[in-house]
Protein backbone atom coordinates (compact mmCIF):
# COMPACT_ATOMS: atom_id res chain seq x y z
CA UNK A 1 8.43 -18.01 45.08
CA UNK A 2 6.54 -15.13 44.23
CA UNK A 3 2.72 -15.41 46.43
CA UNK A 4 -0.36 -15.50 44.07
CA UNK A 5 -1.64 -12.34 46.07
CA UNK A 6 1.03 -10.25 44.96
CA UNK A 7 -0.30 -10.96 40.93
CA UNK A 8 -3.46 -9.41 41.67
CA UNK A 9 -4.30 -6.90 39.48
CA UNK A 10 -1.88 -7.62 37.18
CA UNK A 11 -2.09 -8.86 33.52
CA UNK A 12 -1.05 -12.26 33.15
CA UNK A 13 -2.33 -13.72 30.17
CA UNK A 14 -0.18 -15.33 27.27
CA UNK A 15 -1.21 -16.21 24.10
CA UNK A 16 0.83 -18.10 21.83
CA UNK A 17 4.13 -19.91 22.44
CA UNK A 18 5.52 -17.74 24.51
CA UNK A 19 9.05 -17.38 22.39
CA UNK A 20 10.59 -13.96 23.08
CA UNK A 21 9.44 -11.04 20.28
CA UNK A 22 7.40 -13.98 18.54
CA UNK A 23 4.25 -12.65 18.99
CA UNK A 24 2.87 -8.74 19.44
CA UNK A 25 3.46 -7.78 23.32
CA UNK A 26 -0.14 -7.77 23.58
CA UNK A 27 -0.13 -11.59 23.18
CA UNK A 28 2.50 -11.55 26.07
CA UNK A 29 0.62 -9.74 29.35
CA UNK A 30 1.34 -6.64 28.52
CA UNK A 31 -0.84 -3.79 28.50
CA UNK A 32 -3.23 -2.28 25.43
CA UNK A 33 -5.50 0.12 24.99
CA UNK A 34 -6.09 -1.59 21.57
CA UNK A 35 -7.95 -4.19 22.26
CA UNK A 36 -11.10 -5.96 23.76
CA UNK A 37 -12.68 -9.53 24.02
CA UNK A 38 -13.41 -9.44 19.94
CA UNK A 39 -9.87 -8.82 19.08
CA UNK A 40 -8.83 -12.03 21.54
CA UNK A 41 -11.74 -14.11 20.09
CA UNK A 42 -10.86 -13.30 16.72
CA UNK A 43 -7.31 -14.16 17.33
CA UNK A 44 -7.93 -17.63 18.69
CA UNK A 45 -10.02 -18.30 15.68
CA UNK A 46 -7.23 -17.21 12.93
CA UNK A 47 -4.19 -18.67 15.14
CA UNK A 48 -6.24 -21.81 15.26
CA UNK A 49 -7.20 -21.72 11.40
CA UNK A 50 -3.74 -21.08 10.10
CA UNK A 51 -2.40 -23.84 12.32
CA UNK A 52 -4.44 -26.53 11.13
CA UNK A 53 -5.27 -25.87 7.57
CA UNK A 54 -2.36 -23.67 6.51
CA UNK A 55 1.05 -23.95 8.15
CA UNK A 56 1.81 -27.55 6.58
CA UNK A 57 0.37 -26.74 2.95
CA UNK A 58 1.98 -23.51 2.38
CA UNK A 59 5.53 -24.72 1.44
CA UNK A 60 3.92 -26.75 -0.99
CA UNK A 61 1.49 -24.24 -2.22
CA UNK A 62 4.26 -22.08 -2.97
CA UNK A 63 6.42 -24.57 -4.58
CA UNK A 64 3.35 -25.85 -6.84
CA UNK A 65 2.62 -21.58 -7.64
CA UNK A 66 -1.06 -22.14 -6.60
CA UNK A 67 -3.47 -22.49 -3.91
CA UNK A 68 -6.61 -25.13 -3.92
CA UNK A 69 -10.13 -23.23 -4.89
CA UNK A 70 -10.99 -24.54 -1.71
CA UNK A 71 -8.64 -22.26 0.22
CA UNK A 72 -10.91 -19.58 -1.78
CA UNK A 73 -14.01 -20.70 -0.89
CA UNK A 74 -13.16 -21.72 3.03
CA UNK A 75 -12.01 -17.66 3.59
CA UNK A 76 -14.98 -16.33 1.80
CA UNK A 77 -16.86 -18.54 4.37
CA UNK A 78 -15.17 -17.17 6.96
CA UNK A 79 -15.40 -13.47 6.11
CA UNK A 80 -11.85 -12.83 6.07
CA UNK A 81 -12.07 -11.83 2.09
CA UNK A 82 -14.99 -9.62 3.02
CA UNK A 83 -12.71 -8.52 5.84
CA UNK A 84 -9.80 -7.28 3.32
CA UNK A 85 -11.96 -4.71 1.41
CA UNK A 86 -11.30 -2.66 4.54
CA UNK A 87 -14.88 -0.35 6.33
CA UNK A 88 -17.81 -0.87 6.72
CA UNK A 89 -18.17 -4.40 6.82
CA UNK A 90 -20.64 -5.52 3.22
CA UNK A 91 -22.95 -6.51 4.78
CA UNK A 92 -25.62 -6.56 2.00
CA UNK A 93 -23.13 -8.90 -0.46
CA UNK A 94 -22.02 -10.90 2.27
CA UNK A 95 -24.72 -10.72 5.32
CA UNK A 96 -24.11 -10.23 8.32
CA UNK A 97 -20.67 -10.23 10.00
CA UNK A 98 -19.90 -14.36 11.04
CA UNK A 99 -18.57 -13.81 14.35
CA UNK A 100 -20.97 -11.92 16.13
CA UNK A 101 -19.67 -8.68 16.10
CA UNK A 102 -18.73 -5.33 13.71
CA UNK A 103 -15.44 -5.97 12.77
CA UNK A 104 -12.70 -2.44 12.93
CA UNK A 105 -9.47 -1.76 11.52
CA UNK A 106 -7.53 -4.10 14.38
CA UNK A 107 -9.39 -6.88 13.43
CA UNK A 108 -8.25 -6.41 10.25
CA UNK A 109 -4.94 -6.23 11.43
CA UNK A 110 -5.49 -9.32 13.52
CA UNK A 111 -6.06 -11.43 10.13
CA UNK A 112 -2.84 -10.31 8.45
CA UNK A 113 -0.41 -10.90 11.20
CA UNK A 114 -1.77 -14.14 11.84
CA UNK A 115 -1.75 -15.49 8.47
CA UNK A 116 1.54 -13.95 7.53
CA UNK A 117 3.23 -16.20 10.33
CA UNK A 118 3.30 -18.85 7.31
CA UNK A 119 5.67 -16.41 6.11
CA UNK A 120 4.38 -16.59 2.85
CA UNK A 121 4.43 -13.53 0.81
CA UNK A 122 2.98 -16.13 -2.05
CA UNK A 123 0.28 -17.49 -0.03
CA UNK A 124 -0.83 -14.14 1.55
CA UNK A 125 -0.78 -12.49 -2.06
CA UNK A 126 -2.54 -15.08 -3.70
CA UNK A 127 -5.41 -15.59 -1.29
CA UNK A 128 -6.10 -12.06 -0.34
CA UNK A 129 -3.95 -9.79 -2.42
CA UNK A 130 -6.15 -8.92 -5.44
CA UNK A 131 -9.26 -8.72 -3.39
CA UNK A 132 -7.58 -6.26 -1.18
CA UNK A 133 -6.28 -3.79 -3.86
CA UNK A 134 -9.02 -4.95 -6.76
CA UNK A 135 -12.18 -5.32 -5.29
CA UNK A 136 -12.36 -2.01 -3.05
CA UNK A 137 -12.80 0.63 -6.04
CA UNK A 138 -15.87 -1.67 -7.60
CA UNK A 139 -17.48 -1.74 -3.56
CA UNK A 140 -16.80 1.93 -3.54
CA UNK A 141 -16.96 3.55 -6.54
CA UNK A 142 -19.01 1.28 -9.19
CA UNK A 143 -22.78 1.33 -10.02
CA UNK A 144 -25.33 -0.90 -7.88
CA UNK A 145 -25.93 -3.14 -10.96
CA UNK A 146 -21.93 -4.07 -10.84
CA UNK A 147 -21.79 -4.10 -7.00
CA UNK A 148 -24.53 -7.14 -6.88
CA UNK A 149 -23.37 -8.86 -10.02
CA UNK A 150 -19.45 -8.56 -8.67
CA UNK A 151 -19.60 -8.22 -5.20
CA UNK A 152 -21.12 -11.25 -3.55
CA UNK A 153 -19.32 -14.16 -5.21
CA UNK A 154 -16.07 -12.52 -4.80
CA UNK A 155 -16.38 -11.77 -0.97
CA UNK A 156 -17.50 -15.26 -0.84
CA UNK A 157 -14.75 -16.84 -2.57
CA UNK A 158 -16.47 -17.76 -5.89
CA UNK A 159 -14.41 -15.29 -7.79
CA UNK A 160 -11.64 -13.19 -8.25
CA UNK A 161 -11.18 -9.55 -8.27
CA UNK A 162 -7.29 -8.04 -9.43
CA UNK A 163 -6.50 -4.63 -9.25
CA UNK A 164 -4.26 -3.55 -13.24
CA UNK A 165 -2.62 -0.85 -12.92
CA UNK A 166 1.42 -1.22 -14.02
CA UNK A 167 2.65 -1.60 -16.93
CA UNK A 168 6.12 -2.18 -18.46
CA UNK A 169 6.92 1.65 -18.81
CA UNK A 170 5.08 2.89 -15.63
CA UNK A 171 4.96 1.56 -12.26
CA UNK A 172 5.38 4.19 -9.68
CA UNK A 173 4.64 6.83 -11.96
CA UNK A 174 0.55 5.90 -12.09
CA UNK A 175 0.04 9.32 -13.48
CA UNK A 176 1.86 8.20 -16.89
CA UNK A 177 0.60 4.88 -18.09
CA UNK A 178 -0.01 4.37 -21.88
CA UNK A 179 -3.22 1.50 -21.40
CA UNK A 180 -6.01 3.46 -23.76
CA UNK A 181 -9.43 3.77 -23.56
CA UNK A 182 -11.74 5.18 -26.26
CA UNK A 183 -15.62 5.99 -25.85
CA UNK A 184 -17.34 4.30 -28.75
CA UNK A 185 -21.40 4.26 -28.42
CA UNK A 186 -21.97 2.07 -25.79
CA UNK A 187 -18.45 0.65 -25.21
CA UNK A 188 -14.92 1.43 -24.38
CA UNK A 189 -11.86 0.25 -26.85
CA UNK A 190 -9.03 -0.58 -24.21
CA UNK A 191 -5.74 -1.43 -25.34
CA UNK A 192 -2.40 -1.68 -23.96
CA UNK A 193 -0.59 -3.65 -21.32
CA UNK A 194 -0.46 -4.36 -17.63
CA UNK A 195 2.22 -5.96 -16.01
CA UNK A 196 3.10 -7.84 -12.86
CA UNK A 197 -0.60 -8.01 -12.07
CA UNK A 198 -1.11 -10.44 -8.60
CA UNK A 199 -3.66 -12.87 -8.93
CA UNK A 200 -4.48 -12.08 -13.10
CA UNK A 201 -3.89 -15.35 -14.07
CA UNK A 202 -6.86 -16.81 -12.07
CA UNK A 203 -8.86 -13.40 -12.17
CA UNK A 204 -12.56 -13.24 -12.91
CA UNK A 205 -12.67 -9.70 -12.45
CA UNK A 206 -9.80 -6.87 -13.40
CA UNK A 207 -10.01 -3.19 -12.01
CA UNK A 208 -7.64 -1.50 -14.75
CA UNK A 209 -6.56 2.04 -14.70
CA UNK A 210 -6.33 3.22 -17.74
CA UNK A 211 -6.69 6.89 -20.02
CA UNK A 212 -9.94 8.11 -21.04
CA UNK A 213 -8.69 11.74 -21.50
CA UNK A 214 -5.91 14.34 -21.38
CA UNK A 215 -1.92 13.04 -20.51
CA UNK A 216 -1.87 13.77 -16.74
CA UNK A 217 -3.61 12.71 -13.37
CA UNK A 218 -6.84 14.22 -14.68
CA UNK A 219 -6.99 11.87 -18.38
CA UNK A 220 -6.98 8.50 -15.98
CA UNK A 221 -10.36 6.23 -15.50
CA UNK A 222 -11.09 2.62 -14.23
CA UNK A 223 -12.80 0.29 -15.97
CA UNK A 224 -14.05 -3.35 -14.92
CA UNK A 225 -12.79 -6.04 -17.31
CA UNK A 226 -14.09 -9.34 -17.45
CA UNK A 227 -12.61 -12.64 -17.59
CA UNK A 228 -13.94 -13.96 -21.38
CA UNK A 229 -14.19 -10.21 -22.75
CA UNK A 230 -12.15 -10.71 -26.21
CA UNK A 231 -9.15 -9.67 -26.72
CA UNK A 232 -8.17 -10.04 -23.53
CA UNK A 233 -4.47 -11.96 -22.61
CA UNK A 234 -3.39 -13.41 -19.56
CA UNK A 235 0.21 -14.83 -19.12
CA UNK A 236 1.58 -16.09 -16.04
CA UNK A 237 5.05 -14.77 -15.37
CA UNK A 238 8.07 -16.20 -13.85
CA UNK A 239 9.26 -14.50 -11.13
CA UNK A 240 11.82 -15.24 -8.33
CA UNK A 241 9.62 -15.30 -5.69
CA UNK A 242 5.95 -15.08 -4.57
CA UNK A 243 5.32 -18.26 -6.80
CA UNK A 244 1.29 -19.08 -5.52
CA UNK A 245 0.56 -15.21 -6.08
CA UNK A 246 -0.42 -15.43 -9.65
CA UNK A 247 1.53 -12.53 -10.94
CA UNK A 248 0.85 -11.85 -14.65
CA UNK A 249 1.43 -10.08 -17.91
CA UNK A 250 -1.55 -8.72 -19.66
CA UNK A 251 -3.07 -7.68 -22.75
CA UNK A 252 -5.58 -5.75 -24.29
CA UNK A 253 -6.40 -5.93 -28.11
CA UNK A 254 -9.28 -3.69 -28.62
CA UNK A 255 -11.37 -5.13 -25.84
CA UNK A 256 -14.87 -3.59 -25.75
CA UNK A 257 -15.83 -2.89 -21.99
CA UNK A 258 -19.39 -1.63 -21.49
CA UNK A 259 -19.66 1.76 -20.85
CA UNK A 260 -21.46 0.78 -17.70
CA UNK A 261 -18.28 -0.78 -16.12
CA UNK A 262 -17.06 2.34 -15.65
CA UNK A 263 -16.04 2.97 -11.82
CA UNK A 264 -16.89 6.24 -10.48
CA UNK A 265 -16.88 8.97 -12.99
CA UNK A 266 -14.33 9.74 -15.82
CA UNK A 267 -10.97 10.88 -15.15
CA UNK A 268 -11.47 10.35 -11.37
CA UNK A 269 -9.51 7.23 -11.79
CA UNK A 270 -6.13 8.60 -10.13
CA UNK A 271 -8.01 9.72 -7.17
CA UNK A 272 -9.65 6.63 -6.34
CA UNK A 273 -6.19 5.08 -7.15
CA UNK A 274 -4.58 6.70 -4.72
CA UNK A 275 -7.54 6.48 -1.87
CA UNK A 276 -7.26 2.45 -2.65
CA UNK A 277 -3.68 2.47 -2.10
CA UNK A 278 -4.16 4.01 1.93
CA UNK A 279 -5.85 0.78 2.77
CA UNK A 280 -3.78 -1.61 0.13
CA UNK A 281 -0.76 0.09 2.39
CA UNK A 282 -1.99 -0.66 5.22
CA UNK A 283 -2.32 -4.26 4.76
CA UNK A 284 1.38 -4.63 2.82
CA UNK A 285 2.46 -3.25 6.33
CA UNK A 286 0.73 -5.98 8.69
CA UNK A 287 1.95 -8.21 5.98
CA UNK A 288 5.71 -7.20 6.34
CA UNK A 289 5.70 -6.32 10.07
CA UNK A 290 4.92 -10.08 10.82
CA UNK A 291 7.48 -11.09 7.68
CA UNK A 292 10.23 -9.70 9.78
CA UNK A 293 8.90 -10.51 13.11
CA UNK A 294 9.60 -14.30 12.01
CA UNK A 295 12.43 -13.94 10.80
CA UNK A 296 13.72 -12.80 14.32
CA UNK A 297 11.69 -15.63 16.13
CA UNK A 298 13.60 -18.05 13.69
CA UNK A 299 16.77 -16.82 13.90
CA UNK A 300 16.73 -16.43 17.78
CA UNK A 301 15.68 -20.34 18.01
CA UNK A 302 18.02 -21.21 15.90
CA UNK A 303 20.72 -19.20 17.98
CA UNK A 304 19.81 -20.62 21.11
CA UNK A 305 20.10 -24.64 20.14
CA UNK A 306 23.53 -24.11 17.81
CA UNK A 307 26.44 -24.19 19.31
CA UNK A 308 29.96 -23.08 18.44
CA UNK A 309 33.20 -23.02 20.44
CA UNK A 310 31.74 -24.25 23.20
CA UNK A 311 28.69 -22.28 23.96
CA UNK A 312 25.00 -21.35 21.91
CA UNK A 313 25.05 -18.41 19.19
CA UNK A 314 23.03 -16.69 21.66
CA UNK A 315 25.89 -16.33 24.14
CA UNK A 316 28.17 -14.30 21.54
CA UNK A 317 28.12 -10.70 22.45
CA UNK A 318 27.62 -9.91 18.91
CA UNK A 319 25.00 -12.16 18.16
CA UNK A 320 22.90 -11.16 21.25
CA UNK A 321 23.31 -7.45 19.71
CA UNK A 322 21.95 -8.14 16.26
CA UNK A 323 19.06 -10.07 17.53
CA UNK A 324 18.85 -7.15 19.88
CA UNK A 325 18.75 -4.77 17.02
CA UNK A 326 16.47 -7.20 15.60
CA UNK A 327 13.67 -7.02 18.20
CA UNK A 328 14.05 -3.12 18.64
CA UNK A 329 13.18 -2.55 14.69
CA UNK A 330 10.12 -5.03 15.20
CA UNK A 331 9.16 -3.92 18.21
CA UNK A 332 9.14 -0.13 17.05
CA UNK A 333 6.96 -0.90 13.82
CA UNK A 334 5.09 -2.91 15.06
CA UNK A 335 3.70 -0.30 17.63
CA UNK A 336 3.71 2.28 14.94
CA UNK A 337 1.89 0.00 12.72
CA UNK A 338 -1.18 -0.33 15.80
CA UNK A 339 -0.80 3.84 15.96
CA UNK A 340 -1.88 4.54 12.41
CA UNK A 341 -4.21 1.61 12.78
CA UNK A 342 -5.89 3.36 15.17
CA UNK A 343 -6.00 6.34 13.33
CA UNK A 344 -7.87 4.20 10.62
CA UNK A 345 -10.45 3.44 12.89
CA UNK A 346 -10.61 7.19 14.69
CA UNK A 347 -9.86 9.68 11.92
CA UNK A 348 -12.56 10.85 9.81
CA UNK A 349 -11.83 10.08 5.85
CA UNK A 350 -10.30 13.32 4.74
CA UNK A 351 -7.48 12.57 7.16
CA UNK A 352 -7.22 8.74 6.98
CA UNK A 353 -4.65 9.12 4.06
CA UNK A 354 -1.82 11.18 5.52
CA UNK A 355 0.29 8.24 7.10
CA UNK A 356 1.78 7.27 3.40
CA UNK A 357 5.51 7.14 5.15
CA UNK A 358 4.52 3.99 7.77
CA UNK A 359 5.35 1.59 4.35
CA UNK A 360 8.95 2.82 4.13
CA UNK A 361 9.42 1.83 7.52
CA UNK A 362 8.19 -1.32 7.19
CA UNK A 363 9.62 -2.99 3.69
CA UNK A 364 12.82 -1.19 4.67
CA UNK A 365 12.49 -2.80 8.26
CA UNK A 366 12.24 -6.65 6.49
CA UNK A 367 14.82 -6.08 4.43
CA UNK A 368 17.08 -5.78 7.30
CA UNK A 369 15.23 -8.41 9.27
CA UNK A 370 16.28 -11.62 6.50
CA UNK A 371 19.75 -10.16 6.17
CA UNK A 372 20.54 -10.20 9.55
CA UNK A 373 18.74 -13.22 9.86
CA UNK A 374 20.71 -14.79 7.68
CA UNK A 375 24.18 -14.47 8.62
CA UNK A 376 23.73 -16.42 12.09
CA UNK A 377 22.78 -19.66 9.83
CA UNK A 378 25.88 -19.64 8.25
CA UNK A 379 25.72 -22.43 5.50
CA UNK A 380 21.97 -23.15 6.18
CA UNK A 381 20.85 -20.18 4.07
CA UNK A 382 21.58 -21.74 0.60
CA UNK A 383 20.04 -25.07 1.43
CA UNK A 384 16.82 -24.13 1.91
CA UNK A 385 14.74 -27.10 3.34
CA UNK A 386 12.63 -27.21 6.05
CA UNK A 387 12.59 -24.72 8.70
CA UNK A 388 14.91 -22.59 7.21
CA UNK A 389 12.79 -21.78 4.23
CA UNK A 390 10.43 -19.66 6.61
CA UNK A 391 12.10 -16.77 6.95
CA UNK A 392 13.35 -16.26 3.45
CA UNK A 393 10.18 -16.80 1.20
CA UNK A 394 10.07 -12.87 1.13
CA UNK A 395 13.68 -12.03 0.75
CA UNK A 396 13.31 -12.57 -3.41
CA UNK A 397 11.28 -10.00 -3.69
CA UNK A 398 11.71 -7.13 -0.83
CA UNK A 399 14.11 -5.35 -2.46
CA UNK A 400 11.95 -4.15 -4.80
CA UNK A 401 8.37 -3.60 -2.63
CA UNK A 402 11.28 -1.59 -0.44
CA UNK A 403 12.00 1.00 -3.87
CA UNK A 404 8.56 0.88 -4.80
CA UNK A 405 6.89 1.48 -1.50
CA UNK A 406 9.05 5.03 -1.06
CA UNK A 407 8.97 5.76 -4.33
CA UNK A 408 5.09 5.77 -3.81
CA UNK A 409 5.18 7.27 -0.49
CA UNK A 410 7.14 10.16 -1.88
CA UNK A 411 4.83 10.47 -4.55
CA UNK A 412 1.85 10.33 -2.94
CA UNK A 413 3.23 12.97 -0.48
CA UNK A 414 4.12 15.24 -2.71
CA UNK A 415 0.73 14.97 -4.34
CA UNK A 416 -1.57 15.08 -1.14
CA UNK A 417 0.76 18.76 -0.48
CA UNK A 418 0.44 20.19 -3.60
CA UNK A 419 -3.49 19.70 -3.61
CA UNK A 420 -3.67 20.95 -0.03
CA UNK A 421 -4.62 17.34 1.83
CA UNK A 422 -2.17 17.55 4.10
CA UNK A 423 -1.90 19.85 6.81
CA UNK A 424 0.70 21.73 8.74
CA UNK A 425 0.10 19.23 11.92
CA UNK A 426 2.07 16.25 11.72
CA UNK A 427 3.19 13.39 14.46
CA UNK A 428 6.69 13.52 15.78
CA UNK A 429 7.20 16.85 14.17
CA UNK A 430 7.77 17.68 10.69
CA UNK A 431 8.46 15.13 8.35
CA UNK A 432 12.21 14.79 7.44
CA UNK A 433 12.66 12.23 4.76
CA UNK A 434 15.47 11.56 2.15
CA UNK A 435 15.67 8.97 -0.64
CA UNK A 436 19.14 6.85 -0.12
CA UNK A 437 21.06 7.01 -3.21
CA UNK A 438 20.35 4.06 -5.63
CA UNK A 439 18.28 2.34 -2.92
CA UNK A 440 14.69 3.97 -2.28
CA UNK A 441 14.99 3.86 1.01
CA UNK A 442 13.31 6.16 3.65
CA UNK A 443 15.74 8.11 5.92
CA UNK A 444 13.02 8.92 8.81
């Protein structure tokens, strides 16, 4: 019996359930420098939120391919929506921050782990996903008229904001799309497509990328479509997973956009692109990290109740050594994932963008997490009912966010060195990456 003196000084407080590697070691008395009060207040909130209102609806949700306005309208009233746009908090579309306090980068963080224990890549896409990648280039780069006519109702739920950039003959390669538009008077022509939008199909609002000038990086603007502009086409497509996301095809047919829903300046559209996509990133990689992180707390439940030849899953050598393996890979991104979050919060802007290769990890990190997951279910992977359905939601769809999240970080890289953005200094030495054959995949 260990005396209550000797625990003084030490940190003892759990949070959670206490399962082994199913929460961030923070929640499980060890130590941070991460952290304060906030963080542990805004935890409680979100564990407590998801709980109640979320973790029973979400199979359904997905299984219907939507989510209730009211889910919309209850996380604008939160601030978590105004809390996906990323620093500083918008203050004067939303007011003042709900919980009492400035909100940073971990808080952020906070928010995406805890709602992507649902693990839901449908849910978590469809709630927050085109406010997270649409809505930052109109609160950053668009004119005050269209920040208070766009901004409030969508940080508060009313509306939806969807960021269009892909189309059927460019996804990684931004610098290449074919969507047109032409300065006439007071309005743009835009036509072309867009394709595998998230959230279009319920969008109020639609960020599109699309060329104003010269082939290149340097022809590329965005303009702010609107939901009842003619012209415009919205079809929902059928994909095989991600179902409550809203992921659509799109059309334009000589829509006329004012000239004043231009974001930023002309042919700056690339650049903005690709300062969105450092904070879209960031979130895909909370998102993920917690993906896989259930999919080990599953599987190592399930391999401590089943039982063959006499004795738990758990007690086979080589099951203990893939969950093992497991928990190491979670573990490790995880921490790496509250290192460049940090840097988010520290660095000042013109270095915030250099941590492009933290998404390989992490897509490339679930991947492994559901197939090694799977295999100590045997037979219970096809079935697909009840808790089993959990950890596979994302497994549809993460082979291809793991091809197109290196194929962007090597883009991206190579761009930020050829313009000079990134400089010789670099953590854990000098980068060393390599693109598996046929696969994507980052070789750190």
């Amino acid at each position: 019996m260990v005396s209550p003196a000797m625990l003084k000084g030490m940190n003892t407080e759990v949070y959670g359930e206490g399962h082994p590697f199913g929460d961030p070691s923070w929640y499980q008395a060890y130590n941070t420098p991460y952290y304060n009060d906030t963080h542990k207040q805004f935890r409680k909130l979100m564990r407590e939120y998801v709980d109640e209102h979320i973790m029973s609806n979400v199979h359904d949700w997905d299984e219907k391919g939507t989510i209730p306005k009211e889910m919309y309208l209850e996380a604008g009233k939160q601030g978590t929506l105004a809390l996906c746009i990323g620093r500083p908090w918008p203050e004067k579309y939303f007011g003042p921050s709900p919980w009492g306090f400035e909100p940073d980068y971990f808080h952020e963080l906070i928010m995406y782990d805890e709602m992507s224990r649902t693990g839901s890549v449908g849910f978590q896409w469809g709630i927050a996903g085109g406010t997270t990648i649409g809505l930052p280039p109109v609160y950053h780069h668009g004119s005050e008229e269209l920040k208070n006519r766009v901004m409030p109702p969508c940080v508060k739920g009313e509306k939806v904001c969807c960021l269009a950039i892909t189309e059927p003959t460019a996804g990684s390669d931004v610098a290449n799309l074919k969507c047109t538009a032409k300065l006439e008077g007071d309005f743009y022509i835009l036509n072309g497509e867009k394709k595998w939008i998230t959230n279009g199909i319920f969008a109020d609002y639609f960020t599109v990328a699309c060329r104003t000038g010269k082939p290149g990086v340097g022809g590329i603007s965005l303009l702010l479509v609107e939901k009842g502009m003619e012209g415009l086409e919205c079809r929902k497509m059928k994909c095989s997973g991600a179902w409550s996301s809203g992921t659509t095809y799109i059309t334009f047919d000589d829509v006329k956009v004012p000239k004043g829903n231009l974001l930023g300046k002309e042919g700056k559209g690339f650049q903005y692109m690709m300062q969105n996509f450092n904070h879209e990133r960031f979130a895909f990689c909370a998102m993920s990290t917690r993906f896989a992180r259930v999919c080990l707390e599953d599987s190592l439940k399930f391999a401590s109740k089943r039982k063959t030849f006499g004795k738990t899953l758990i007690q086979h050598p080589v099951i203990r050594w893939k969950v093992a393996e497991m928990a190491r890979m979670v573990e490790a991104t995880h921490n790496w994932l509250e290192w460049i979050t940090f840097q988010l919060k520290t660095m000042p802007k013109i270095e915030a963008g250099k941590r492009e290769h933290r998404e390989a990890s992490s897509s490339r990190q679930i991947a492994h997490q559901e197939l090694s997951a799977q295999e100590p279910r045997g037979g219970c992977v096809p079935i697909a009912r009840g808790w089993q359905v959990r950890a596979f939601r994302w497994k549809r769809i993460s082979g291809a966010f793991l091809a197109v999240s290196s194929a962007l970080f090597f883009q991206t890289l190579v761009l930020r060195f050829a313009r000079g953005h990134v400089e010789a200094r670099r953590p854990h030495g000098a980068l060393q990456g390599a693109v598996h054959q046929g696969h994507g995949v980052l070789r750190p």
